[in-house]
C-alpha atoms as a PDB file:
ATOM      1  CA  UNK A   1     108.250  92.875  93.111  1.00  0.00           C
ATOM      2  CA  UNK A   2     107.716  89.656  95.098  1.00  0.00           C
ATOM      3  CA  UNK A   3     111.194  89.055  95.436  1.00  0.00           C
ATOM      4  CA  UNK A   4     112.127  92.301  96.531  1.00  0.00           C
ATOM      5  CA  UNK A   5     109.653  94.458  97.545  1.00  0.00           C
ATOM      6  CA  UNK A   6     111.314  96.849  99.291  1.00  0.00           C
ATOM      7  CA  UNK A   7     113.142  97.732  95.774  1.00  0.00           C
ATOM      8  CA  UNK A   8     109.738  97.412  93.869  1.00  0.00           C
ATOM      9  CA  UNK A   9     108.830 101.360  93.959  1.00  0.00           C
ATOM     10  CA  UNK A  10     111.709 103.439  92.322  1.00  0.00           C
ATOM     11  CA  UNK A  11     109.981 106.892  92.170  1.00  0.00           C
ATOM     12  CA  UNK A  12     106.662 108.668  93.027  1.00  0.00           C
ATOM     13  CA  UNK A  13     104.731 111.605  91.281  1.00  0.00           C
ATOM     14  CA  UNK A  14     101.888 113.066  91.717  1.00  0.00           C
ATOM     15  CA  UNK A  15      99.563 112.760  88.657  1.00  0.00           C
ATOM     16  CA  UNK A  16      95.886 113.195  89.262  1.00  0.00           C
ATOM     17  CA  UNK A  17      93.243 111.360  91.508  1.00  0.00           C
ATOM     18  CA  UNK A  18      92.834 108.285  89.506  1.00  0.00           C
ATOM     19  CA  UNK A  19      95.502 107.672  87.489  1.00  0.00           C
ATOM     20  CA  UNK A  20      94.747 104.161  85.058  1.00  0.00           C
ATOM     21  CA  UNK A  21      96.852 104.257  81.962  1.00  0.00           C
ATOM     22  CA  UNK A  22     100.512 104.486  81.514  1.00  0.00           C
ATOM     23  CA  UNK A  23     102.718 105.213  78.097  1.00  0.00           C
ATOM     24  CA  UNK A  24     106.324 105.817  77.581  1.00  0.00           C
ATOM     25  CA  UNK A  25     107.010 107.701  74.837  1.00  0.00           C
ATOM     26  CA  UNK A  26     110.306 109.457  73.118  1.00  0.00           C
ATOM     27  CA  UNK A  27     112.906 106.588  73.328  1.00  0.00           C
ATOM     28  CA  UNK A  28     110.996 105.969  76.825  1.00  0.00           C
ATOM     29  CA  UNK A  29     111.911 109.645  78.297  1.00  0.00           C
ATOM     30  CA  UNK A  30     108.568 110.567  79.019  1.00  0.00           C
ATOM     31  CA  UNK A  31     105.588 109.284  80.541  1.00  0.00           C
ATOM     32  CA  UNK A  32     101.975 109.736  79.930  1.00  0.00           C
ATOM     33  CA  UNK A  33      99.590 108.885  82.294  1.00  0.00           C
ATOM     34  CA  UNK A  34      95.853 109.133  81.958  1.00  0.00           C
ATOM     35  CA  UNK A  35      94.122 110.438  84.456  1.00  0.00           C
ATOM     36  CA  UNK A  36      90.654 109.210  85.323  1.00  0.00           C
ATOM     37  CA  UNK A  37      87.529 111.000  86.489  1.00  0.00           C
ATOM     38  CA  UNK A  38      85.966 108.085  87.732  1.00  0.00           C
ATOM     39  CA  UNK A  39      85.104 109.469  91.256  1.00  0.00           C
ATOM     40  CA  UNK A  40      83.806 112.239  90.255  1.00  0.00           C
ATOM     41  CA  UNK A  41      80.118 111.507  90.992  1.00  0.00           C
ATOM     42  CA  UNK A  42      80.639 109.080  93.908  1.00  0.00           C
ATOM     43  CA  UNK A  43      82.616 110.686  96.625  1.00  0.00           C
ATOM     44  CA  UNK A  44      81.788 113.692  98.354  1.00  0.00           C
ATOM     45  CA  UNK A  45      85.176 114.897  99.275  1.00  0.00           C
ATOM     46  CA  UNK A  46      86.097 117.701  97.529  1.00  0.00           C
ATOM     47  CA  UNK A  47      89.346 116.468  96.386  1.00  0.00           C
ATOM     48  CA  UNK A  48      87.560 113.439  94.295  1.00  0.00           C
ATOM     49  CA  UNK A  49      84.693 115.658  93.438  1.00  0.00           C
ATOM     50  CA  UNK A  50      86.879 117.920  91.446  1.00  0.00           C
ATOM     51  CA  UNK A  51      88.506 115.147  89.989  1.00  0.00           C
ATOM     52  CA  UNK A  52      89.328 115.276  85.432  1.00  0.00           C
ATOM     53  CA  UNK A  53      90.659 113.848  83.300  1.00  0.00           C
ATOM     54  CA  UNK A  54      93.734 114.507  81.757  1.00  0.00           C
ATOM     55  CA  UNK A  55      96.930 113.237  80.528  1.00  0.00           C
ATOM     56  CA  UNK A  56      99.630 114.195  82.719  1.00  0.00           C
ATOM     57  CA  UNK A  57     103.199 114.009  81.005  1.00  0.00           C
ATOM     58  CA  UNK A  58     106.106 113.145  83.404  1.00  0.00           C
ATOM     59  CA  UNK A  59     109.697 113.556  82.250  1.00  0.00           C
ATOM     60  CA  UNK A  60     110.882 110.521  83.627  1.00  0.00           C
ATOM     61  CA  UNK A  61     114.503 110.939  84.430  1.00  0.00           C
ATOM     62  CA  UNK A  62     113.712 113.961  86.616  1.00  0.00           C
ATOM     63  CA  UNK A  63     111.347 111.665  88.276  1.00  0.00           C
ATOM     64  CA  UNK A  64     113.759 108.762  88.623  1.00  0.00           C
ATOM     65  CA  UNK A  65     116.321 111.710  90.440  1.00  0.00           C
ATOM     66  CA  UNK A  66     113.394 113.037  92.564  1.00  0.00           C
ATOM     67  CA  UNK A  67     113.541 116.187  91.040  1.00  0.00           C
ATOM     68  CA  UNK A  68     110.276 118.509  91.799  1.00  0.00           C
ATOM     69  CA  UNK A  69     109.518 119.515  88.121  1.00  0.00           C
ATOM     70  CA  UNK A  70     109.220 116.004  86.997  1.00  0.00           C
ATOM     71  CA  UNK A  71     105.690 115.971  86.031  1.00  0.00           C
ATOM     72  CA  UNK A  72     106.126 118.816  82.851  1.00  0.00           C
ATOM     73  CA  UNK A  73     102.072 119.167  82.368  1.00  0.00           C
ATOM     74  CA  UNK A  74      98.828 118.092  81.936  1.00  0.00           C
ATOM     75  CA  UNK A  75      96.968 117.778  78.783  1.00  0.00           C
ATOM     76  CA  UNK A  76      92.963 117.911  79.279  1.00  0.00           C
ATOM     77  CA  UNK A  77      91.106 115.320  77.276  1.00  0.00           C
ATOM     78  CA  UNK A  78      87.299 115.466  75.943  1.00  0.00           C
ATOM     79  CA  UNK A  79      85.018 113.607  78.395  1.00  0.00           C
ATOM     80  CA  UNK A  80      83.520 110.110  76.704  1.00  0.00           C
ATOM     81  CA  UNK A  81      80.379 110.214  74.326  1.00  0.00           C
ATOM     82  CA  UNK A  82      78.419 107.822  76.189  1.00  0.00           C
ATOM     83  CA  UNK A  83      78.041 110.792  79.325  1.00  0.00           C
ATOM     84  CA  UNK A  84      77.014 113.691  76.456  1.00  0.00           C
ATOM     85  CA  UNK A  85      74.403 111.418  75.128  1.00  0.00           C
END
């Protein structure tokens, strides 16, 4: 990337509002991607106030051709412990 930046970036999906967690999976054909809902209590913007978290699952050599179906789903997760106690 500091060599050649311009090259650095080889697709783009959208995956959620915070996404913090990458995983290839399936002889590295798909991508997981966990989805933070970190912002969900600090911004007022609806956008980050409906913010979840999920795993969003992103077939990656659709997303390598720029393909529009790329990202196949989301998967929702259980929010932590610590915020139900």
């Amino acid at each position: 990337m500091l060599v050649n930046p311009a090259n650095a970036r080889i697709a783009s999906i959208n995956v959620g509002t915070a996404p913090d967690g990458l995983l290839l999976v399936k002889n590295d054909s798909l991508l997981l991607v966990a989805n933070s809902n970190r912002f969900h209590d600090i911004f007022s913007s609806a956008y980050l106030a409906n913010a979840t978290s999920r795993i969003s699952v992103v077939d990656v050599e659709a997303a390598l051709h720029g393909l529009p179906l790329a990202k196949l789903g989301q998967i929702p997760v259980a929010s932590s412990l610590a915020t139900q106690l």
